[in-house]
N, C-alpha and C. Protein backbone atom coordinates (compact mmCIF):
# COMPACT_ATOMS: atom_id res chain seq x y z
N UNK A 1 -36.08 -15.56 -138.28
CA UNK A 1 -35.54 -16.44 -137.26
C UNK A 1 -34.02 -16.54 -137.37
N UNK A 2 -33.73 -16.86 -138.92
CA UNK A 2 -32.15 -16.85 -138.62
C UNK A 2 -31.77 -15.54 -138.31
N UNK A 3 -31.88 -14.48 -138.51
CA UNK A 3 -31.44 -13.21 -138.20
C UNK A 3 -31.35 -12.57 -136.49
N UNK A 4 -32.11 -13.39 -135.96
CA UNK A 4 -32.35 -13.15 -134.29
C UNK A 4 -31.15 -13.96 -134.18
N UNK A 5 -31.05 -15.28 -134.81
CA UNK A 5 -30.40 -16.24 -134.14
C UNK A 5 -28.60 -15.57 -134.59
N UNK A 6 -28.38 -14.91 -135.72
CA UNK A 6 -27.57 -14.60 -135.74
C UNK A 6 -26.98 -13.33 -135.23
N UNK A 7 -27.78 -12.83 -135.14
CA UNK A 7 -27.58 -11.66 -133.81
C UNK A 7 -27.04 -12.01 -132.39
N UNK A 8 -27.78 -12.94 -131.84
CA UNK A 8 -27.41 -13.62 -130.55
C UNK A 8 -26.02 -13.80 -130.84
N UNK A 9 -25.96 -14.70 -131.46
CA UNK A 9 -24.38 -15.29 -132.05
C UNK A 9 -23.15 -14.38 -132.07
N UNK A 10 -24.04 -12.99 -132.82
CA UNK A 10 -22.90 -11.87 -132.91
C UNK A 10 -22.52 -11.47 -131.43
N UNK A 11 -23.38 -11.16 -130.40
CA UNK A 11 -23.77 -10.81 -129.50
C UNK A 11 -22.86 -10.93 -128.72
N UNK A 12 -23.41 -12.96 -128.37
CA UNK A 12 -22.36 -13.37 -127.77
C UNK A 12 -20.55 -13.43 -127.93
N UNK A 13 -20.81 -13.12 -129.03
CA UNK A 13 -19.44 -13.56 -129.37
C UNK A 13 -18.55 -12.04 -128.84
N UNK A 14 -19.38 -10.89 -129.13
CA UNK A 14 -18.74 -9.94 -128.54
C UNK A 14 -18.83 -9.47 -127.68
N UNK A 15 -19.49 -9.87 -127.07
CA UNK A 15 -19.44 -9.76 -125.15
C UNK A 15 -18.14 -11.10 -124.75
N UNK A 16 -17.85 -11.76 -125.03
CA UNK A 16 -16.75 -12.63 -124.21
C UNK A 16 -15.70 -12.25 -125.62
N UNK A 17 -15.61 -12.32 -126.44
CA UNK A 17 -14.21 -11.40 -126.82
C UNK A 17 -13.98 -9.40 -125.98
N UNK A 18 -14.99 -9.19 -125.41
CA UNK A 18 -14.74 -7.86 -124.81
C UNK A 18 -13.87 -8.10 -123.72
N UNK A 19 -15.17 -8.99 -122.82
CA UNK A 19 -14.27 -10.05 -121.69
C UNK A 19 -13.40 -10.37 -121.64
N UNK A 20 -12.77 -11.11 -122.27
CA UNK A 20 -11.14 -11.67 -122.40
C UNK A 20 -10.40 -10.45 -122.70
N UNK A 21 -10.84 -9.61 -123.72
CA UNK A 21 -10.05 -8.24 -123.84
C UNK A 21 -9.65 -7.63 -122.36
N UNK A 22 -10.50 -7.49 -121.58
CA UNK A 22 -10.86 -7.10 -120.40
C UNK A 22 -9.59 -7.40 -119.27
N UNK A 23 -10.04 -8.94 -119.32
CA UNK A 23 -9.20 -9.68 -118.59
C UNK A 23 -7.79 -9.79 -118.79
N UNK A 24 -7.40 -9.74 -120.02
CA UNK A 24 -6.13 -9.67 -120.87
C UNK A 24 -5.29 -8.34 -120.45
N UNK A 25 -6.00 -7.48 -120.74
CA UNK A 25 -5.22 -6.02 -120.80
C UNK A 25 -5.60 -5.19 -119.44
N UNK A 26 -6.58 -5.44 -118.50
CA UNK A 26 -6.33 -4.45 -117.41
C UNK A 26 -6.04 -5.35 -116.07
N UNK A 27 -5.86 -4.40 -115.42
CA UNK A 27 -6.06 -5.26 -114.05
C UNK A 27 -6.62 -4.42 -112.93
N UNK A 28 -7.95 -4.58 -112.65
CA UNK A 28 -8.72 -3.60 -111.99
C UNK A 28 -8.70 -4.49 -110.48
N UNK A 29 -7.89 -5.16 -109.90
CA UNK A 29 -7.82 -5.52 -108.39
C UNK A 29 -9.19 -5.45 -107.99
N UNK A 30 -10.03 -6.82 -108.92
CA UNK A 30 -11.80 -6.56 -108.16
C UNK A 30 -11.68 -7.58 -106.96
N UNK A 31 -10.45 -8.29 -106.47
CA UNK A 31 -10.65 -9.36 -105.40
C UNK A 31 -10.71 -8.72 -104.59
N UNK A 32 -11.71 -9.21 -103.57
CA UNK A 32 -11.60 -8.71 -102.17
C UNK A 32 -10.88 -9.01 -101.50
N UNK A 33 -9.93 -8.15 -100.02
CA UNK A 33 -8.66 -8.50 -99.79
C UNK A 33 -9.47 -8.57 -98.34
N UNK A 34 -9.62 -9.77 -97.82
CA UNK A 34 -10.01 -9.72 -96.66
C UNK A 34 -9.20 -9.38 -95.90
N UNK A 35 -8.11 -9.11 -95.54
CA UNK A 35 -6.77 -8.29 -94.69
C UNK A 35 -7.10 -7.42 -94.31
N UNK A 36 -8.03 -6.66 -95.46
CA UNK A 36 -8.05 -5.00 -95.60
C UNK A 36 -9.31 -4.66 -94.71
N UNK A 37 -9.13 -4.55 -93.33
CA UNK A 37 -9.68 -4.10 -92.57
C UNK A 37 -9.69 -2.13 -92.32
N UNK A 38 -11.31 -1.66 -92.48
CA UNK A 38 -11.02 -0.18 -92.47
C UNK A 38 -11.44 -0.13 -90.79
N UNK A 39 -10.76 0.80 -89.92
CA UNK A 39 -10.96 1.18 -88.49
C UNK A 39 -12.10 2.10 -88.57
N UNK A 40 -13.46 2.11 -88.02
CA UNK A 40 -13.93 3.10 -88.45
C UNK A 40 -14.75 2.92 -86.89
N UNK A 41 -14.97 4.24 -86.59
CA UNK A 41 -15.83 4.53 -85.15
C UNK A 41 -17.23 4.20 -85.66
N UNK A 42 -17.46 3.40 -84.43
CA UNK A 42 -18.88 2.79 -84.74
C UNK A 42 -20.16 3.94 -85.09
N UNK A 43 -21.16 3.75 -85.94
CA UNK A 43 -22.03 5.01 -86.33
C UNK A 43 -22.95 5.58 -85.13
N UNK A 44 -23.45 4.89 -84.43
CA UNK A 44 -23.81 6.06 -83.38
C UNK A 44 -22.88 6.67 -82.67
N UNK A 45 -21.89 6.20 -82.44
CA UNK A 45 -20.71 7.27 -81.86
C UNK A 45 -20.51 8.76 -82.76
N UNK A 46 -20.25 8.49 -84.47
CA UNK A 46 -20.49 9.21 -84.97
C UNK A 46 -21.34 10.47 -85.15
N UNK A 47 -22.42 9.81 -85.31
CA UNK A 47 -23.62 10.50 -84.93
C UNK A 47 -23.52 11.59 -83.29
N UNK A 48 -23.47 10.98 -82.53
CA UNK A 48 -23.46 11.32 -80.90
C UNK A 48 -22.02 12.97 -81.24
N UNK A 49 -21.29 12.11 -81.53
CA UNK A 49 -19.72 13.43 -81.73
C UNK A 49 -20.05 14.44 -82.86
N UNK A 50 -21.40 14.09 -83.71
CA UNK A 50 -21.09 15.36 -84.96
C UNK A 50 -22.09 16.06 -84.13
N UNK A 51 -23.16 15.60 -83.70
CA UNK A 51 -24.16 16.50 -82.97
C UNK A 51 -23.37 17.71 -81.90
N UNK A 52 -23.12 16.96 -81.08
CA UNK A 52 -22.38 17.42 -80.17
C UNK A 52 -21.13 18.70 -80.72
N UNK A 53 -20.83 18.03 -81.61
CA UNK A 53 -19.59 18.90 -82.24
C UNK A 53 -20.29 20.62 -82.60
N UNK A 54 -21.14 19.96 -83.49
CA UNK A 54 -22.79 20.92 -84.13
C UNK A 54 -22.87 21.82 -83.04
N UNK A 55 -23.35 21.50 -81.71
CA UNK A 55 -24.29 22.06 -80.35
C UNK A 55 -23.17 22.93 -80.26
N UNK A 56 -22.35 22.27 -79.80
CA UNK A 56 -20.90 23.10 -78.69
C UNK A 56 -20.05 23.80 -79.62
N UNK A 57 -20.05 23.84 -80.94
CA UNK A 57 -19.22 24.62 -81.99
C UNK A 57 -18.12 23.92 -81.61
N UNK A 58 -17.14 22.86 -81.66
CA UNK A 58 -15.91 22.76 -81.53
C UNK A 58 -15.59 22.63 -82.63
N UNK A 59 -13.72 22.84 -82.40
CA UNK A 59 -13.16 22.54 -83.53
C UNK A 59 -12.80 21.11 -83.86
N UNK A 60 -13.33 20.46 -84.85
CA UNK A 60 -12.62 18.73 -85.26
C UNK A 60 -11.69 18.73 -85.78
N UNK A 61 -11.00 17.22 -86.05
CA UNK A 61 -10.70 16.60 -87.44
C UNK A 61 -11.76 15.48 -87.57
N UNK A 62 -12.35 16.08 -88.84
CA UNK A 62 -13.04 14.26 -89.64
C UNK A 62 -12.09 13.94 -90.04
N UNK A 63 -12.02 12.60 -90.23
CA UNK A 63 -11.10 11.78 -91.26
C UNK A 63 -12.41 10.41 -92.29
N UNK A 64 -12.28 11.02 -93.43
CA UNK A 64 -13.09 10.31 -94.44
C UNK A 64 -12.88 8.93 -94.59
N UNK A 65 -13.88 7.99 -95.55
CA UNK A 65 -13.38 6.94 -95.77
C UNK A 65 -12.29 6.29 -96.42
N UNK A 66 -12.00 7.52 -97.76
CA UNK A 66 -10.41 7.69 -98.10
C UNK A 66 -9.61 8.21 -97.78
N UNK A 67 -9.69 8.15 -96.00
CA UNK A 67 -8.29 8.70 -95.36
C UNK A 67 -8.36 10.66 -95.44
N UNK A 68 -8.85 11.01 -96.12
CA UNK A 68 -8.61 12.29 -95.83
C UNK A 68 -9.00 13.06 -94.62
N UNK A 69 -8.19 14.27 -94.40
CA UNK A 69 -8.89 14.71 -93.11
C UNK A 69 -8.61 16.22 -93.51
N UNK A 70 -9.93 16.38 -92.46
CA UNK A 70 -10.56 18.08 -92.72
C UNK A 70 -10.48 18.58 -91.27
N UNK A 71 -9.85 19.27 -90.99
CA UNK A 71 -10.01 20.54 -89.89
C UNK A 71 -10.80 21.53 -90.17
N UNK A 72 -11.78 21.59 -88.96
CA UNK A 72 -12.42 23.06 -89.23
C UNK A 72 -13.91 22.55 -88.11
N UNK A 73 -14.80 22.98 -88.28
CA UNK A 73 -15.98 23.06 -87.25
C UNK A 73 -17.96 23.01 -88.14
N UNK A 74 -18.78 21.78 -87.98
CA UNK A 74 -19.93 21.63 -88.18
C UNK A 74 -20.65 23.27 -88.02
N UNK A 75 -21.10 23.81 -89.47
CA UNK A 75 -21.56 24.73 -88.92
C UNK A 75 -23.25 24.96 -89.45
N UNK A 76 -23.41 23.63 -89.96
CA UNK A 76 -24.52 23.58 -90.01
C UNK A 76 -25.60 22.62 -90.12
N UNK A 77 -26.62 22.37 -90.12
CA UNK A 77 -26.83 20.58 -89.87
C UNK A 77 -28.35 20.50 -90.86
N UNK A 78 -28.09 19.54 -91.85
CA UNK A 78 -29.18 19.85 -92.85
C UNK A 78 -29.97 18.57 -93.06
N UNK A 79 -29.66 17.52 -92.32
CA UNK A 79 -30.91 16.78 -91.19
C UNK A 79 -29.68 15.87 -90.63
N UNK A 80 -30.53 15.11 -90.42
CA UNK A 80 -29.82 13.48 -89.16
C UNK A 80 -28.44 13.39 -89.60
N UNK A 81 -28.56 13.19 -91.06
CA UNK A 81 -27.17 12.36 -91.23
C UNK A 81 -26.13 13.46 -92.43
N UNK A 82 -26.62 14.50 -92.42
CA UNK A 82 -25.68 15.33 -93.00
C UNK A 82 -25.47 16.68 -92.60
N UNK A 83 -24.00 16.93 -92.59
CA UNK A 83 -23.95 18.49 -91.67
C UNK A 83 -22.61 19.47 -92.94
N UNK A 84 -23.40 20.71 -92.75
CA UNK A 84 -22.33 21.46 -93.70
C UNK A 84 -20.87 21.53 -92.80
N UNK A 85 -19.53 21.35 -93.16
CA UNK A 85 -18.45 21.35 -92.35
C UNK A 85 -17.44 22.58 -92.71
N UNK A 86 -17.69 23.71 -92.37
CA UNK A 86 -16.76 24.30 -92.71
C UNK A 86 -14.98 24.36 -92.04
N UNK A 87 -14.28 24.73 -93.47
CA UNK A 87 -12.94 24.31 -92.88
C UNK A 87 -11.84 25.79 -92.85
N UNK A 88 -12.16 26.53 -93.37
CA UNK A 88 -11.76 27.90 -93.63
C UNK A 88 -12.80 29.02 -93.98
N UNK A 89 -12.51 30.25 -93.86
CA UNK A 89 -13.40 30.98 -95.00
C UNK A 89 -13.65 30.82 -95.98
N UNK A 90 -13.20 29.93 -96.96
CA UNK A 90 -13.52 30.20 -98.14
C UNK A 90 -14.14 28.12 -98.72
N UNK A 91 -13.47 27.78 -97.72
CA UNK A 91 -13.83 26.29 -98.11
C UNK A 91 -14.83 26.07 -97.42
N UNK A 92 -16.05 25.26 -97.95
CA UNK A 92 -16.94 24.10 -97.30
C UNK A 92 -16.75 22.71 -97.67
N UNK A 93 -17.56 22.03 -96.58
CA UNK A 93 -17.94 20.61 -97.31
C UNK A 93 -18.90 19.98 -96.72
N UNK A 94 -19.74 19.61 -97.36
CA UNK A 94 -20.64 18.37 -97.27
C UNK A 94 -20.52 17.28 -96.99
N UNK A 95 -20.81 16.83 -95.46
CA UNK A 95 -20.42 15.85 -94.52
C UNK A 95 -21.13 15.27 -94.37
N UNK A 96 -21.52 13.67 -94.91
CA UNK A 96 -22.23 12.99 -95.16
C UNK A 96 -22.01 11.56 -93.77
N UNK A 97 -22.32 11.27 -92.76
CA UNK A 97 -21.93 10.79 -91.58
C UNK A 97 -21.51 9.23 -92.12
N UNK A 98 -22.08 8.81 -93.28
CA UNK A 98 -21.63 7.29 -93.80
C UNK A 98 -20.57 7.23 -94.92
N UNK A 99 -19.84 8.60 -94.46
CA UNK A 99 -18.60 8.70 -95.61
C UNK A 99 -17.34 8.63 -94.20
N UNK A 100 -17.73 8.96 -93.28
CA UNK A 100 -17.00 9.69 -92.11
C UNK A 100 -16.16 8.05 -91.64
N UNK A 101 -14.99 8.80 -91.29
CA UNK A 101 -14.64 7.08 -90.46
C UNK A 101 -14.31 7.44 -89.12
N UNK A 102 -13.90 8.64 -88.54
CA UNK A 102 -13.67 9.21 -87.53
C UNK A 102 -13.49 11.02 -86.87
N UNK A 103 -14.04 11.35 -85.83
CA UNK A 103 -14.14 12.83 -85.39
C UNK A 103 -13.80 12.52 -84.30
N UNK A 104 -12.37 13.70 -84.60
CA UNK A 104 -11.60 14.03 -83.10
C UNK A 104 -11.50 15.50 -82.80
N UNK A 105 -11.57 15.52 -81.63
CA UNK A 105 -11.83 16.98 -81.16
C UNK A 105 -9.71 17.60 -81.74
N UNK A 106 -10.13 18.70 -81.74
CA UNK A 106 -8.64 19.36 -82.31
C UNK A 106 -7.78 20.10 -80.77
């Protein structure tokens, strides 16, 4: 019994000295910044423009949820919500429609 109980004890004690370590030395910005509004085209629009994109072969830009953007054309569709995107000969990518924030025709 004392041995559980002093375990706990140890336990606790080093989980909130980790904590305060934690708190002390980093600063990982976990507040949410309600300001921080992302613009993102509503998902059946999404959906509606990659299909379409898919059917008619055009050329896009996606632009991801971290801002990046890919030129190049859906060239393959590997169900509902994911399509292979190629961007060159030699590059692909895996286009996942709930990563996507926007598709504009090029």
């Amino acid at each position: 019994m004392q041995a559980k109980q002093a375990y706990n004890h140890f336990t606790t004690n080093l989980i909130n000295h980790t904590a305060n370590f934690i708190n002390n030395n980093f600063d990982f910005n976990i507040e949410s910044n309600q300001n921080l509004q992302i613009k993102q085209m509503p998902f059946m629009q999404i959906e509606l423009f990659a299909e379409q994109s898919f059917q008619r072969h055009y050329s896009v830009v996606i632009t991801m949820l971290n801002d990046e953007q890919f030129q190049g054309k859906f060239i393959s569709q590997v169900n509902k919500n994911k399509y292979v995107f190629k961007m060159n000969s030699t590059f692909f990518k895996i286009a996942t429609l709930d990563q996507i924030k926007s598709i504009n025709l090029v």
